[in-house]
Protein backbone atom coordinates (compact mmCIF):
# COMPACT_ATOMS: atom_id res chain seq x y z
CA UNK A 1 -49.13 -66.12 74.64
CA UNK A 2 -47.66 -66.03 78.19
CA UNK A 3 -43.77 -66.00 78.18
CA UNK A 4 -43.06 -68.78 80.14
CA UNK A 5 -39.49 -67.13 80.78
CA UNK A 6 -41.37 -64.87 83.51
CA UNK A 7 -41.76 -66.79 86.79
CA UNK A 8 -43.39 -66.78 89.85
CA UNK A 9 -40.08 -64.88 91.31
CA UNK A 10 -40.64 -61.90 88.55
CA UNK A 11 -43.59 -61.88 90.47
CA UNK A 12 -42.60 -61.31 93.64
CA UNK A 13 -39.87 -58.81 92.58
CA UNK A 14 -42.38 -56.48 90.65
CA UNK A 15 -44.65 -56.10 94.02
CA UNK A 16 -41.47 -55.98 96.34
CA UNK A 17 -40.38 -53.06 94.40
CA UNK A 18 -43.94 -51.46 93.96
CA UNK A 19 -44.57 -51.90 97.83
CA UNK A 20 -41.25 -51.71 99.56
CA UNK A 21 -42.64 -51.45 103.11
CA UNK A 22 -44.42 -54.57 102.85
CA UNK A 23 -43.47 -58.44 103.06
CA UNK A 24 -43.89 -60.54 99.88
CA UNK A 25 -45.89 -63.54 101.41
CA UNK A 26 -47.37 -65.58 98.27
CA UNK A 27 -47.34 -65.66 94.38
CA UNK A 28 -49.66 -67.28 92.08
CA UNK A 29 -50.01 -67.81 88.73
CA UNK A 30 -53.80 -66.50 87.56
CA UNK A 31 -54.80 -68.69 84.38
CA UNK A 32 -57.65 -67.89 81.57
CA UNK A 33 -55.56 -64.61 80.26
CA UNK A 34 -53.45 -64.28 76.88
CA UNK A 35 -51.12 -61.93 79.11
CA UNK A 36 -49.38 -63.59 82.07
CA UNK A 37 -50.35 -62.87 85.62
CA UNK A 38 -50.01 -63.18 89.07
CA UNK A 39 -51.69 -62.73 92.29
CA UNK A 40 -49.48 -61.86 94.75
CA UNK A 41 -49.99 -61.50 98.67
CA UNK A 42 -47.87 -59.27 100.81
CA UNK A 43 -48.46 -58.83 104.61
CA UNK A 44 -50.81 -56.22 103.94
CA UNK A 45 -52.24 -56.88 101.07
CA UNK A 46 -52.96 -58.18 97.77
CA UNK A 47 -51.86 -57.37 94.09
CA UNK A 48 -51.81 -58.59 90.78
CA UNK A 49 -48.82 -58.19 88.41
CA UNK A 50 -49.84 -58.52 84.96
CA UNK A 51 -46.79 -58.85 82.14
CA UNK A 52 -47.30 -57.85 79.16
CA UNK A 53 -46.74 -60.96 77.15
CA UNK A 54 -49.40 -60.93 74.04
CA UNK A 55 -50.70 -57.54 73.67
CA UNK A 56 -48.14 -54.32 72.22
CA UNK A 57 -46.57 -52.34 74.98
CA UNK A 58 -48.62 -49.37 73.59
CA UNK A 59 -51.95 -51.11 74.44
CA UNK A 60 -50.76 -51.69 77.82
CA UNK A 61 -49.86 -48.41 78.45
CA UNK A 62 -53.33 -47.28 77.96
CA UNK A 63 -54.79 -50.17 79.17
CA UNK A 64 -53.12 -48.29 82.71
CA UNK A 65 -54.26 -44.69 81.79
CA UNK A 66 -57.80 -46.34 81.35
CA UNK A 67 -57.52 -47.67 85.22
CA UNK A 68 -56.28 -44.14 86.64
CA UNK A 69 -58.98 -42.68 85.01
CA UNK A 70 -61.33 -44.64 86.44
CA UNK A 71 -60.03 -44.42 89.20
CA UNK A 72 -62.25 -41.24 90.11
CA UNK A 73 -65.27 -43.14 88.99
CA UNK A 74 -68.03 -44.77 90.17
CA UNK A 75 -66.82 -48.26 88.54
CA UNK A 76 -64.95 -50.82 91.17
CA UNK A 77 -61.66 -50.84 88.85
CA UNK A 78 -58.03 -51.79 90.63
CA UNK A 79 -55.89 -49.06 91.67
CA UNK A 80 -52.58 -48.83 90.00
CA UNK A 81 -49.83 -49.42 92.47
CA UNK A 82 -46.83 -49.50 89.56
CA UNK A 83 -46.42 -49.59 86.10
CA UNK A 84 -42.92 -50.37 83.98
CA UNK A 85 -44.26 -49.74 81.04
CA UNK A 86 -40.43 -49.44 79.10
CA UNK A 87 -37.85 -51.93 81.16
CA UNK A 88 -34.37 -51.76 79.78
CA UNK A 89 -34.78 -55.45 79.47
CA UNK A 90 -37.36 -58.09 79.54
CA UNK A 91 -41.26 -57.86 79.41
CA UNK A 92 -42.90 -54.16 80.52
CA UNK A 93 -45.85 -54.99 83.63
CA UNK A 94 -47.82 -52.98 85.85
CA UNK A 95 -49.56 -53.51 89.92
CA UNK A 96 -52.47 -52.86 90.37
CA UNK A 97 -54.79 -53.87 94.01
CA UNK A 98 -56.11 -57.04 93.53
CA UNK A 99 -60.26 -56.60 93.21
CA UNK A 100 -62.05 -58.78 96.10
CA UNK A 101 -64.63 -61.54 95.12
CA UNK A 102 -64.19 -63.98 91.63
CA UNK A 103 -65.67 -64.06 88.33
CA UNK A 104 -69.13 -65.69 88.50
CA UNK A 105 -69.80 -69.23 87.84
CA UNK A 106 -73.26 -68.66 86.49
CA UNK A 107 -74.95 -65.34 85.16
CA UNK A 108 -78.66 -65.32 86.45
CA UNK A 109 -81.03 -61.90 85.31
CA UNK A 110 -80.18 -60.41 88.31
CA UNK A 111 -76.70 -60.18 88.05
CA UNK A 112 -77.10 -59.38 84.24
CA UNK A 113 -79.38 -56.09 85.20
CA UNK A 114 -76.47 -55.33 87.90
CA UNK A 115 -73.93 -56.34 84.75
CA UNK A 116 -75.91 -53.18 83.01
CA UNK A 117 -76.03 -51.18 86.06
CA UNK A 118 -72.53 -51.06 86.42
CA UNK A 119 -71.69 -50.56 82.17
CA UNK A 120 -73.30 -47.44 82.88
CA UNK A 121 -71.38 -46.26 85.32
CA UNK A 122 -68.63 -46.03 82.39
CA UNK A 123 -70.80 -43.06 80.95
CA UNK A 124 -69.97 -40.72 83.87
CA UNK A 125 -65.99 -40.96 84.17
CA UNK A 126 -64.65 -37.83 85.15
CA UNK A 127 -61.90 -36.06 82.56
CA UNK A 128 -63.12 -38.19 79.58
CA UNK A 129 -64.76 -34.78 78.17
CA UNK A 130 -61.43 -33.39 77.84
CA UNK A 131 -59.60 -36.07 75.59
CA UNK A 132 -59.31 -35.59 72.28
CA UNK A 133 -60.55 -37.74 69.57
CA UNK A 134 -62.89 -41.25 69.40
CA UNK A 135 -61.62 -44.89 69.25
CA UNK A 136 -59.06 -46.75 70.69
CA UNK A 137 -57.30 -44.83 73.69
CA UNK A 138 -53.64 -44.16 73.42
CA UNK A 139 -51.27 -42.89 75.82
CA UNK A 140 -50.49 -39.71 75.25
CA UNK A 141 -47.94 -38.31 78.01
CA UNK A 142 -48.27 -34.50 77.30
CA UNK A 143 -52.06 -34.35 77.70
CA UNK A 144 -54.79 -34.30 80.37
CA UNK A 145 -55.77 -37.12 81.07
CA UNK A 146 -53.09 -38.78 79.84
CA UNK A 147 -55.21 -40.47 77.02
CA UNK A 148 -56.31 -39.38 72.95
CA UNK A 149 -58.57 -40.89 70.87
CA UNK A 150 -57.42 -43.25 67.92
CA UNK A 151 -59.78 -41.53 65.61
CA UNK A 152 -61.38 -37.84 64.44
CA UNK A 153 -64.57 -39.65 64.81
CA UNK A 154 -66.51 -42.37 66.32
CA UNK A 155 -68.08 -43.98 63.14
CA UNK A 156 -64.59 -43.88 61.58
CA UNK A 157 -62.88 -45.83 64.54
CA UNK A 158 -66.17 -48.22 64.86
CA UNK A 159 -65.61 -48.96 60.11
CA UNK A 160 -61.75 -49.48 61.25
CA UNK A 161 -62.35 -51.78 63.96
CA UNK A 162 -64.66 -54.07 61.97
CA UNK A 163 -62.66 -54.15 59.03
CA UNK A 164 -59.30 -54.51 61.39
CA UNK A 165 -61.00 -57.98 62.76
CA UNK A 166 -62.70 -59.21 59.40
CA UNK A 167 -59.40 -58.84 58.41
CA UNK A 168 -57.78 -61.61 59.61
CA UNK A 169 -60.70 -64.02 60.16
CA UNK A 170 -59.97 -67.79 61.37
CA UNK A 171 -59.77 -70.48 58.35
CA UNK A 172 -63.45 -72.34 59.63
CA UNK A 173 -65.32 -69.28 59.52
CA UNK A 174 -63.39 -67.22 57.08
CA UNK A 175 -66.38 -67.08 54.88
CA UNK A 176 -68.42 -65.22 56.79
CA UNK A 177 -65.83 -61.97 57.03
CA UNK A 178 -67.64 -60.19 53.77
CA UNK A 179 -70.97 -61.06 54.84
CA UNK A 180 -70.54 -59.08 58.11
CA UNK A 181 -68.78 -56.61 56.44
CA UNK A 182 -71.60 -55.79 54.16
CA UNK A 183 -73.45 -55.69 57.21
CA UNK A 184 -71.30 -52.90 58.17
CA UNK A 185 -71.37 -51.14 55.39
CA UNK A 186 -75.32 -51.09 55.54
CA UNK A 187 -75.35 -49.78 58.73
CA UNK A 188 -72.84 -47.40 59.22
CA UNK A 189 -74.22 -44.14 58.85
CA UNK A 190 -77.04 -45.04 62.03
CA UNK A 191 -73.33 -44.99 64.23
CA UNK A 192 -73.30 -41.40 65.27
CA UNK A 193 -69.99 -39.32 64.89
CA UNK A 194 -69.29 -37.39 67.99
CA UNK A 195 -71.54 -39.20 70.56
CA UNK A 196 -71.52 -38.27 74.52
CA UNK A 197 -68.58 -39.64 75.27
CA UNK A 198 -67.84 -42.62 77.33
CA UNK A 199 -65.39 -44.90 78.37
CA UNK A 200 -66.11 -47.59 76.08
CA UNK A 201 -64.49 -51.29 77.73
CA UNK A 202 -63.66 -53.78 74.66
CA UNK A 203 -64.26 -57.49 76.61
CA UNK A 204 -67.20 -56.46 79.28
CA UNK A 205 -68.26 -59.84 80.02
CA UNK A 206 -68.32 -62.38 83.45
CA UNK A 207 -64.76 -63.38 82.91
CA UNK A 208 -63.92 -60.30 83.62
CA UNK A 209 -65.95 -59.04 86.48
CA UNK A 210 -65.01 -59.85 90.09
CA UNK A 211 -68.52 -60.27 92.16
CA UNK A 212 -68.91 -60.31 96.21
CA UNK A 213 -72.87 -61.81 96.99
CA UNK A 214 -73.93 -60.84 93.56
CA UNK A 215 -72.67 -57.69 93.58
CA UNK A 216 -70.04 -56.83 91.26
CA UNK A 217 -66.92 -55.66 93.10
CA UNK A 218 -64.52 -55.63 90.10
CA UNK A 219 -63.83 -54.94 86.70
CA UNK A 220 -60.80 -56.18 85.41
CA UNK A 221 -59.35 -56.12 81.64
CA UNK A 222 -59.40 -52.87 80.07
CA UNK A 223 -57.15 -53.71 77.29
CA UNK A 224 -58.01 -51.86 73.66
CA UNK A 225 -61.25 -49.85 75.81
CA UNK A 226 -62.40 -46.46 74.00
CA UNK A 227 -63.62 -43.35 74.24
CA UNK A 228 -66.82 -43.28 72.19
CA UNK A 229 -70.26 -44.42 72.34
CA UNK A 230 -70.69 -47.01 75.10
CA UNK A 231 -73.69 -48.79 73.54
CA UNK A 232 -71.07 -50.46 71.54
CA UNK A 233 -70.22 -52.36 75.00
CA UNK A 234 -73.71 -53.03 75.78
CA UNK A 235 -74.62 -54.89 72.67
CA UNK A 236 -71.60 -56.50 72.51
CA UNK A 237 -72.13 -57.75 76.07
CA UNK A 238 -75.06 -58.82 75.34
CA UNK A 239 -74.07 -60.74 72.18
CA UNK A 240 -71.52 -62.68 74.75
CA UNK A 241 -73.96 -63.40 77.13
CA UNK A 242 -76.11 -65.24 73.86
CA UNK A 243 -73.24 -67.04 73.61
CA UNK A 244 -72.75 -68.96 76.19
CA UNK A 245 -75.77 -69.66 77.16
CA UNK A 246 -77.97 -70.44 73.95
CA UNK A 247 -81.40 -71.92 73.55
CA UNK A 248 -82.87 -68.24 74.68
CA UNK A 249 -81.47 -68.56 78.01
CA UNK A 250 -79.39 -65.46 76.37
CA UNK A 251 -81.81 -63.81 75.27
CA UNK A 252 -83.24 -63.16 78.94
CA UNK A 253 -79.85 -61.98 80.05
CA UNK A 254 -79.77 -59.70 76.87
CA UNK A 255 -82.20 -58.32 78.24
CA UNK A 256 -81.98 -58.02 81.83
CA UNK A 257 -78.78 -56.52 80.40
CA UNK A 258 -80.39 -53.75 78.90
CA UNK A 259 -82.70 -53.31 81.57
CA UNK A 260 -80.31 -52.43 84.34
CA UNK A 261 -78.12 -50.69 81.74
CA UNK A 262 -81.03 -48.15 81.68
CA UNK A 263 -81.47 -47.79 78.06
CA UNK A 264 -82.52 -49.47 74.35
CA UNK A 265 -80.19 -49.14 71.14
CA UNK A 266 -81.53 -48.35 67.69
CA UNK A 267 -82.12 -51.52 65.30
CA UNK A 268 -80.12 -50.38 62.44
CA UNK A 269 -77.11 -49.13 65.29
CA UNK A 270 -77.96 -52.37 67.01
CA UNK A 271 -77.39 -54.30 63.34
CA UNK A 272 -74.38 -52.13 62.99
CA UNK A 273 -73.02 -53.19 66.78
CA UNK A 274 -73.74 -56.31 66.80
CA UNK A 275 -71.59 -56.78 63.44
CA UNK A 276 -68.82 -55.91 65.54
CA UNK A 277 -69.54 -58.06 68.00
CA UNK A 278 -69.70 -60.80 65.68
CA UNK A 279 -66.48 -59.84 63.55
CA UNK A 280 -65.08 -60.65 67.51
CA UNK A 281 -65.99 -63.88 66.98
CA UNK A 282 -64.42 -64.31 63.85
CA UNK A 283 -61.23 -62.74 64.41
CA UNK A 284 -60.70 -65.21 67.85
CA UNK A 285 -62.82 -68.17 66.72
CA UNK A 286 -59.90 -70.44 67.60
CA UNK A 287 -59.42 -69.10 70.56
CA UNK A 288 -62.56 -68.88 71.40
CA UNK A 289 -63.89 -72.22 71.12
CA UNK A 290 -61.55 -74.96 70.29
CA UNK A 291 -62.95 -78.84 71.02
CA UNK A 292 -66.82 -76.90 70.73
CA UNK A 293 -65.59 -75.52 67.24
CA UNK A 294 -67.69 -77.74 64.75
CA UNK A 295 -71.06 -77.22 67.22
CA UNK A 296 -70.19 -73.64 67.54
CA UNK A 297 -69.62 -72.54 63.71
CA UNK A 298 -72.79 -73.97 62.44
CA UNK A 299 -74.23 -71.42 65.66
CA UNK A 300 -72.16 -68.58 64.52
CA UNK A 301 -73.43 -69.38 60.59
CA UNK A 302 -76.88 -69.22 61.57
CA UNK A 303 -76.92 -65.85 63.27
CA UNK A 304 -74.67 -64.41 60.43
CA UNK A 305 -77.51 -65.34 58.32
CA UNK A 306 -79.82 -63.58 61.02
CA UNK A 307 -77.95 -60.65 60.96
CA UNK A 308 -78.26 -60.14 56.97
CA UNK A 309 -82.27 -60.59 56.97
């Protein structure tokens, strides 16, 4: 959780030494994140310094290397300004640019289609041929990009990540961790091994996309992303979007999702996904939905159920 030992003048300090030339004007706190962070305004621009608070220092570091990556790509990601990723003392952080616009109040099918539009763009990154490996991207310092692969394969890192979630399920819905994982297990072999490689982002929902007159303008939050088979993103994108708006409404945005993505998924891959997706849930439930929990299990039970039939 954010270390409330880091203060708005940490702030300041982080972007007066990224940006010497320019005149710390503003800092404030940014609230919603497990990680702390701050916008900051300078007389020239705008940043935000995000401390690594919750997350391990190693999933920072390649939640950066993701960013530079990017960078060259046809997704509107923040530029890295700084990153003190091993401080002799106190939390590591990184600047990036601070992304214009805000995360969406509402998702309509239009700015779902452009929500798919935009997830593809993640298939197209240059340099993300020449890492080695699937899964989770680490830092690797020696290599170019500076980036491997958590895995020898994708289906291995996509049985890992299921079982690393259904591991640890929270207590109200800790019954439903070895129905999804038979799920899983069912499905597995439709998850291809070595797909085309893509930049695969973990959390690619509203929250974390900045949009400018329904445009999106920014993606933000590329903790834990992958290198792998980005339809793993779009279903579980789609899965979020179901969730917070239910009574079909989510079902439309599923698929104006899809639509503007460009693209269908196989049902047993889809089954196999969507697992995923919903071993999320289970791993963050508390998180996730506190006061709503009761209203929101008996949801959660229901398409567990859905999922097995």
């Amino acid at each position: 959780m954010p270390d409330g030992s880091l203060t708005e003048r940490d702030a300041r300090r982080a972007v007066a030494d990224a940006v010497p030339d320019q005149r710390v004007v503003s800092a404030e706190r940014v609230d919603g994140g497990t990680n702390l962070l701050y916008r900051v305004e300078t007389d020239a621009s705008e940043y935000v310094v995000k401390f690594n608070t919750f997350v391990g220092r190693e999933i920072a570091a390649a939640e950066v290397e993701a960013y530079r990556l990017l960078a060259e790509s046809d997704v509107p990601v923040p530029r890295v300004v700084d990153d003190v990723h091993d401080p002799a003392e106190g939390s590591a952080y990184f600047v990036t640019t601070a992304v214009p616009g805000a995360p969406p109040t509402d998702v309509s099918p239009a700015l779902a289609r452009e929500m798919g539009r935009t997830l593809r763009g993640f298939s197209t990154v240059p340099g993300v041929d020449a890492i080695d490996g699937y899964g989770r991207l680490r830092r690797a310092p020696g290599a170019t990009p500076p980036l491997v692969g958590s895995a020898d394969t994708w289906r291995a890192y996509v049985e890992w990540a299921a079982e690393m979630l259904l591991s640890k399920p929270s207590d109200e819905v800790a019954d439903l961790a070895d129905p999804v994982r038979g799920v899983v297990d069912e499905t597995l072999d439709a998850v291809p091994r070595r797909p085309d490689p893509a930049v695969v982002p973990d959390d690619y929902r509203p929250a974390n996309l900045h949009v400018v007159d329904g445009e999106i303008a920014g993606v933000v939050d590329l903790e834990r992303a992958a290198r792998g088979d980005l339809r793993l993103a779009l279903v579980k994108s789609g899965y979020l979007l179901t969730r917070v708006r239910p009574a079909g409404g989510g079902d439309r945005l599923r698929a104006a999702l899809s639509e503007g993505f460009g693209s269908d998924v196989s049902d047993e891959r889809r089954r196999c996904y969507r697992a995923v997706a919903v071993a999320s849930e289970i791993r963050g439930f508390d998180i996730w939905w506190d006061d709503a929990a009761d209203e929101a299990a008996a949801t959660l039970r229901g398409i567990v159920d859905e999922l097995r039939s």
